[in-house]
Protein backbone atom coordinates (compact mmCIF):
# COMPACT_ATOMS: atom_id res chain seq x y z
CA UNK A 1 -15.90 36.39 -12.23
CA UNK A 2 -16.12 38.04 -8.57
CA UNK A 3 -18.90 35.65 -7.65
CA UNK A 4 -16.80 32.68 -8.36
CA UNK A 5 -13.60 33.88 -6.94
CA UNK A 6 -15.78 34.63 -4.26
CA UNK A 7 -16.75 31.35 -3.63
CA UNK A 8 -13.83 29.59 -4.38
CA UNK A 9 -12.19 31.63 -1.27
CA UNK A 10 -14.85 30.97 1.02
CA UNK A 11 -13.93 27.11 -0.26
CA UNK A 12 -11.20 27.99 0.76
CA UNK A 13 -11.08 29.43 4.07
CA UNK A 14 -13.27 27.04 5.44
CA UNK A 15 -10.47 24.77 6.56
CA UNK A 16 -8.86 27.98 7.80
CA UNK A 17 -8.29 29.12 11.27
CA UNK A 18 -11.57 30.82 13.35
CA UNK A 19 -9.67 33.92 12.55
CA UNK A 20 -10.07 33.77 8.58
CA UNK A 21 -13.54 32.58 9.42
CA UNK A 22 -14.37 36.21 10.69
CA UNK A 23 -12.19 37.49 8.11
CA UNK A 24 -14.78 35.67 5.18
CA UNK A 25 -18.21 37.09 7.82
CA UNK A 26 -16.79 40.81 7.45
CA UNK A 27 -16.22 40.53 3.73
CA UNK A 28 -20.07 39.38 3.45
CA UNK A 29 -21.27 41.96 5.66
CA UNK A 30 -18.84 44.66 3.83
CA UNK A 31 -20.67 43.17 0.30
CA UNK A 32 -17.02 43.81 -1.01
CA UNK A 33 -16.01 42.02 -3.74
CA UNK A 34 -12.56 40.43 -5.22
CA UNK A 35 -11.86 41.90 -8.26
CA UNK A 36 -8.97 40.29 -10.35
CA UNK A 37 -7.56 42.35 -12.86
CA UNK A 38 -5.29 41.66 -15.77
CA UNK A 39 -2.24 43.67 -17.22
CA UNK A 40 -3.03 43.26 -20.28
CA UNK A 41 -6.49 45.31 -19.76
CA UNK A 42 -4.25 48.53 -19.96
CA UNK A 43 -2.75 48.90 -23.63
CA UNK A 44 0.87 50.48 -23.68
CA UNK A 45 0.60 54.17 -24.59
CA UNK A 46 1.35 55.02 -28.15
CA UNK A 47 3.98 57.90 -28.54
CA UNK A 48 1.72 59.07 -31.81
CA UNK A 49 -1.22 59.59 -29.45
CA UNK A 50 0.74 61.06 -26.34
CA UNK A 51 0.62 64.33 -25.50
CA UNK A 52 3.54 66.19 -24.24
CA UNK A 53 4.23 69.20 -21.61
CA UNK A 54 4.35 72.74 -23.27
CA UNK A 55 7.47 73.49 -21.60
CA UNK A 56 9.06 70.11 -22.48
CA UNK A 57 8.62 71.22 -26.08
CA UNK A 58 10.26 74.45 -25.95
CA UNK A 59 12.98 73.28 -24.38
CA UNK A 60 13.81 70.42 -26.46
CA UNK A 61 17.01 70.13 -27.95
CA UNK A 62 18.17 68.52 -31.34
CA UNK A 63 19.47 65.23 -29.90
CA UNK A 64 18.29 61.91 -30.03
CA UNK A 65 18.69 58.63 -27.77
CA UNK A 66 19.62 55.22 -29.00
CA UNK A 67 19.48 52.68 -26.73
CA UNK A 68 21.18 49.70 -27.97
CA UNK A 69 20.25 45.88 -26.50
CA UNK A 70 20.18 47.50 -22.98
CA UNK A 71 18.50 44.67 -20.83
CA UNK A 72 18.81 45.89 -17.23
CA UNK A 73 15.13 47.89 -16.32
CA UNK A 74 16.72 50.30 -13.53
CA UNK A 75 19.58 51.16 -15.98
CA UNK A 76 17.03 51.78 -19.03
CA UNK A 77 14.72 53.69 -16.62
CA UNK A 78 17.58 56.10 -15.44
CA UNK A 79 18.48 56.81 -19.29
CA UNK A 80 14.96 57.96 -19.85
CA UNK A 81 15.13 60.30 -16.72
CA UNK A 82 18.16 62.13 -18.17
CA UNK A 83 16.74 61.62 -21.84
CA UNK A 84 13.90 63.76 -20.39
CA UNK A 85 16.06 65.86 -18.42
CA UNK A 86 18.14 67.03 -21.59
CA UNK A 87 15.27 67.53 -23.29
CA UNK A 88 15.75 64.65 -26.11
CA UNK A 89 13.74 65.00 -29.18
CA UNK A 90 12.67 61.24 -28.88
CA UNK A 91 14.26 57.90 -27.42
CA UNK A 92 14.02 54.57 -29.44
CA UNK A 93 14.79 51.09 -28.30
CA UNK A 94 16.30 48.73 -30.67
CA UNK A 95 15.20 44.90 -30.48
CA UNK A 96 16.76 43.40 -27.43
CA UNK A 97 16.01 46.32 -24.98
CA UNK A 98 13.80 45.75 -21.75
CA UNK A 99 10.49 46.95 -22.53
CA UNK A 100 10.52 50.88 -21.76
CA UNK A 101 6.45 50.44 -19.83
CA UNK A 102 8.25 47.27 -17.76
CA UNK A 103 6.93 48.38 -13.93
CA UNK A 104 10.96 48.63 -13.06
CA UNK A 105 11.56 50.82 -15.59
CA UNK A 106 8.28 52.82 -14.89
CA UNK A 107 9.91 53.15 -11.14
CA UNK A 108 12.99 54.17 -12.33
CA UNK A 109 11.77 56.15 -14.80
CA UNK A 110 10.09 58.90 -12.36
CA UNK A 111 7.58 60.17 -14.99
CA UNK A 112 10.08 60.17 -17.95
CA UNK A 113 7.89 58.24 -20.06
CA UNK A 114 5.36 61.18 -20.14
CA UNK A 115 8.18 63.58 -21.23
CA UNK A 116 9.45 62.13 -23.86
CA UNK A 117 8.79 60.32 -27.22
CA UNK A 118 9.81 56.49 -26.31
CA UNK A 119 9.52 54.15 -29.60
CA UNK A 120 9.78 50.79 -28.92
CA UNK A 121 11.37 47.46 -30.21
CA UNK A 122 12.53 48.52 -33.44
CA UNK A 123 15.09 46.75 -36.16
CA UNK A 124 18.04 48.58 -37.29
CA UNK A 125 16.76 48.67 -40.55
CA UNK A 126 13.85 51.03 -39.32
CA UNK A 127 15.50 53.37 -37.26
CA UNK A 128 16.79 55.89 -40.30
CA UNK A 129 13.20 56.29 -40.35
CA UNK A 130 12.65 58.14 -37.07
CA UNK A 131 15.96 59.96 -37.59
CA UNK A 132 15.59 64.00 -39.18
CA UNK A 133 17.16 65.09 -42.06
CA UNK A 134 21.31 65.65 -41.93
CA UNK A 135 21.60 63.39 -38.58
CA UNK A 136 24.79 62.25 -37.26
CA UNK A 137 24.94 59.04 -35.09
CA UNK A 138 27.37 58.57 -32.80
CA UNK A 139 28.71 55.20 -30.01
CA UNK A 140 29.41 56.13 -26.70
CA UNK A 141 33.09 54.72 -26.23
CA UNK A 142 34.81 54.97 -22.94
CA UNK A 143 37.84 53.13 -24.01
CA UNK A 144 38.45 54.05 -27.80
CA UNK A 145 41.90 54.79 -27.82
CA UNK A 146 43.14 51.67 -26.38
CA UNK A 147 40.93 49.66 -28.72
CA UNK A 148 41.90 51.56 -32.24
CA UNK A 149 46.02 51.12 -30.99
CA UNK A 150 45.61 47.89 -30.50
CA UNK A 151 43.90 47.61 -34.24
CA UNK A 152 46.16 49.28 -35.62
CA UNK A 153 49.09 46.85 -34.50
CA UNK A 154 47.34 43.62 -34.77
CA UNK A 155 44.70 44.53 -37.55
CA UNK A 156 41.98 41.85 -35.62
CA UNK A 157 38.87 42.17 -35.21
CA UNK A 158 38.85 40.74 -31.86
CA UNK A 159 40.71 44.02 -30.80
CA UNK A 160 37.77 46.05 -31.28
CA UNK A 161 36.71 45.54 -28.06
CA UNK A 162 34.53 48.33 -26.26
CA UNK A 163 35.49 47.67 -22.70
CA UNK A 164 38.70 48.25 -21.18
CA UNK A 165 38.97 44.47 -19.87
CA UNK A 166 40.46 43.95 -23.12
CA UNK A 167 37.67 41.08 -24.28
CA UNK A 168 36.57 41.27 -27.69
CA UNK A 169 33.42 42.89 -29.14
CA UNK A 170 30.25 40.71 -29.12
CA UNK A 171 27.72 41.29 -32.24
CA UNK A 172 23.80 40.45 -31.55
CA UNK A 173 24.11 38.77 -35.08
CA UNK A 174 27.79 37.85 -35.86
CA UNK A 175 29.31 36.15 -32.68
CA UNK A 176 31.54 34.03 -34.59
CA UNK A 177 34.82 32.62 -33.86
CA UNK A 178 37.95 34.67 -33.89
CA UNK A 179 39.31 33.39 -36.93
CA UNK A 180 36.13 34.17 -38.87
CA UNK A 181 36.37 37.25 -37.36
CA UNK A 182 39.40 38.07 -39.19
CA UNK A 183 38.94 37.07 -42.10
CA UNK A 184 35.50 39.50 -41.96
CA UNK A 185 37.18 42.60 -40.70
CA UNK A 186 39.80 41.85 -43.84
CA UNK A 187 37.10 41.87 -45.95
CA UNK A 188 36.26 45.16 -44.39
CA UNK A 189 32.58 44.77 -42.58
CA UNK A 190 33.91 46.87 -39.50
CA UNK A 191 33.57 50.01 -39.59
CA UNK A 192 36.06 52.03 -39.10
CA UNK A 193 35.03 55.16 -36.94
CA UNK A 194 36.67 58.09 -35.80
CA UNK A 195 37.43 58.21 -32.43
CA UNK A 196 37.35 62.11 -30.40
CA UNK A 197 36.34 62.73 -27.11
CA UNK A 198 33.05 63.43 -25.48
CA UNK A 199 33.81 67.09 -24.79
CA UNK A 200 34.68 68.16 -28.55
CA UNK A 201 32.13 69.86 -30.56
CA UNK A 202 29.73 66.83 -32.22
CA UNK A 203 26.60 68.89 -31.96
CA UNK A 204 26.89 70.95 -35.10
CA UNK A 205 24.14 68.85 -36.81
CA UNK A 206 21.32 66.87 -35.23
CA UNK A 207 22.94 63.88 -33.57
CA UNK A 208 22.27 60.42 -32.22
CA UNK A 209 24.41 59.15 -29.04
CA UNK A 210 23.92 54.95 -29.09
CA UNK A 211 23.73 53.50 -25.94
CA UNK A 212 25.21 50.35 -25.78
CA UNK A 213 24.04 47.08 -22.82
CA UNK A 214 26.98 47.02 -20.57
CA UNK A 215 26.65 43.07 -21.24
CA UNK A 216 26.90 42.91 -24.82
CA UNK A 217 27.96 46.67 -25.46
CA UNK A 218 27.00 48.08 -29.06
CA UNK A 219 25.75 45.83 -31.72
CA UNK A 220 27.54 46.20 -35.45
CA UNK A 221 24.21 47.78 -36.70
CA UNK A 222 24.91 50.52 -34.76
CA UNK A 223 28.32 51.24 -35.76
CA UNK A 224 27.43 50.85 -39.55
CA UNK A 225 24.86 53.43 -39.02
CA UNK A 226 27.49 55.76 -37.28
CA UNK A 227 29.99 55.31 -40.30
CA UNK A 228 26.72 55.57 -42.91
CA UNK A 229 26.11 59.15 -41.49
CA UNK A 230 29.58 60.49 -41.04
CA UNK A 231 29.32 60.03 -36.79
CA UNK A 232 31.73 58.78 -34.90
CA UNK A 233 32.53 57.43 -31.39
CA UNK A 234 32.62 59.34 -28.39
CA UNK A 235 35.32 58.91 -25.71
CA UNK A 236 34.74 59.28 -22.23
CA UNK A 237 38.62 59.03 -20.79
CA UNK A 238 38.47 56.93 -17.29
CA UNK A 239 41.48 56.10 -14.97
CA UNK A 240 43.57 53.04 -16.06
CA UNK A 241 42.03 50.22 -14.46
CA UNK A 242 38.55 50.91 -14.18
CA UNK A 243 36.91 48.60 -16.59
CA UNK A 244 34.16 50.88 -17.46
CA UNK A 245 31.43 53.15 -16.84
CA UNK A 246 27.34 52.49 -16.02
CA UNK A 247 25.79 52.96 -19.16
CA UNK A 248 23.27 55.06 -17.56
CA UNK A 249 25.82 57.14 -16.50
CA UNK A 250 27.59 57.07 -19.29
CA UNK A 251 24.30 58.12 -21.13
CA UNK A 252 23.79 60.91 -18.59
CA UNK A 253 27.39 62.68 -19.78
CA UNK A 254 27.20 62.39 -23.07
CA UNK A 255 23.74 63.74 -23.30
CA UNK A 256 24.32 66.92 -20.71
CA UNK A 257 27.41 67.48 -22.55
CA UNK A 258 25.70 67.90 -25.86
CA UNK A 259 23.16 70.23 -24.51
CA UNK A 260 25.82 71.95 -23.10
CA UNK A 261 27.95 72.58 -26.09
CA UNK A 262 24.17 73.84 -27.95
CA UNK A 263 23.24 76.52 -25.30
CA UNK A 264 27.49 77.54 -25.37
CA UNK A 265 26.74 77.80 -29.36
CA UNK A 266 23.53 79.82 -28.79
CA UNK A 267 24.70 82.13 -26.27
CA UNK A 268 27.72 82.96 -28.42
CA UNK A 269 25.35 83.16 -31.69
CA UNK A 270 23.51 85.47 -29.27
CA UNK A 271 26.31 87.59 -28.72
CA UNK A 272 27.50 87.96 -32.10
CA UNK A 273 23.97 89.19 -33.55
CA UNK A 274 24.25 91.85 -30.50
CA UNK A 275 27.44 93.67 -32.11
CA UNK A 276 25.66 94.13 -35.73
């Protein structure tokens, strides 16, 4: 293959300028070669296989990432860094994510990928599988409130929305029109999850925090898996008028927050086993 690139450049640059002439005599004289590589020579890692820093594993924490149909590759790559930061058990990517070894994600990623577990490209039928025993899933909301009043007047399903610009919820599999939208959330398919905010205690059991694509937001999968395992959704109060946060930095509060609220439960555990 380098002998016939080789050649077809110097077919090339023979039309070319006296300057890419001397170019092509200094590559012969240098003997170097053009090697063309392709991408697909490198197979992605396999989290089974990986290897993992010592001290990520002590400090890991009993919280897991869901990253729900999140498309944009600097977004996804900035959820790893904080997934990594936290110290997240393991990440997984439902269908309809970027993939997590895209080079933008790599970039924004800063090493992430080596930190912690990533499992890619998964249906919603698998990911109970990857889940431990007793888990609770829970969807990052940052305008629940508003959305479960406005049910509770109207009783549509098209006032589920997730953002605050009032449009309605879009499902990966069920984008339907409004009026069979209706007749579906009379016949009870959407979930009906508790709303409480982002700073009240969720971390008692294991739990999973769904991140939604700030395009399409959270997929119905992923609430029926929050109801299925007695989650909820997670509030993150913004000023009136703000449509709505980054999802990456949504991601970041809700999973600081959680470790926050485990190392305020050990310290007090702590604390207690000191006066016996």
């Amino acid at each position: 293959m380098d002998i016939h690139v080789g050649r077809c450049m110097e077919q090339v640059l023979k039309g070319y300028t006296p300057r890419s002439k001397a170019v092509m005599r200094e590559r012969r004289a240098l003997n170097f070669s053009i090697r063309m590589f392709s991408p697909r020579i490198f197979a992605k890692p396999d989290h089974v296989k990986m290897t993992y820093p010592e001290t990520q594993l002590l400090h890991a924490v009993p919280i897991l990432l869901i990253c729900d149909n999140l498309r944009d590759p600097g977004n996804l790559g900035t959820i790893l860094r904080s997934a990594a930061g936290v110290g997240c058990s393991k990440v997984l990517l439902t269908k309809g994510c970027v993939d997590a070894w895209e080079p933008k994600v790599l970039r924004a990623g800063m090493g992430a990928h080596f930190q912690v577990p990533i499992i890619n490209n998964l249906d919603w039928e698998a990911v109970p599988n990857y889940l431990p025993n007793d888990t609770r899933v829970y969807v990052a909301d940052n305008c629940g409130l508003y959305t479960q009043a406005q049910a509770q007047m109207s009783n549509k399903a098209s006032d589920y929305g997730w953002v605050c610009d009032r449009q309605p919820l879009k499902f990966h599999k069920y984008e339907e029109e409004e009026e069979n939208l209706e007749s579906a959330a009379n016949k009870g398919w959407l979930p009906e999850l508790e709303v409480q905010s982002y700073d009240s205690d969720w971390t008692e059991a294991p739990a999973a925090v769904v991140i939604g694509g700030e395009t399409s937001g959270v997929s119905l999968e992923s609430l029926q898996l929050a109801e299925s395992t007695g989650g909820g959704r997670l509030l993150i109060p913004i000023v009136p008028g703000v449509d709505s946060l980054n999802s990456a930095m949504a991601a970041s509060i809700l999973l600081f927050e959680g470790r926050r609220q485990l190392r305020v439960r050990a310290e007090h555990l702590s604390k207690d086993g000191s006066y016996h």
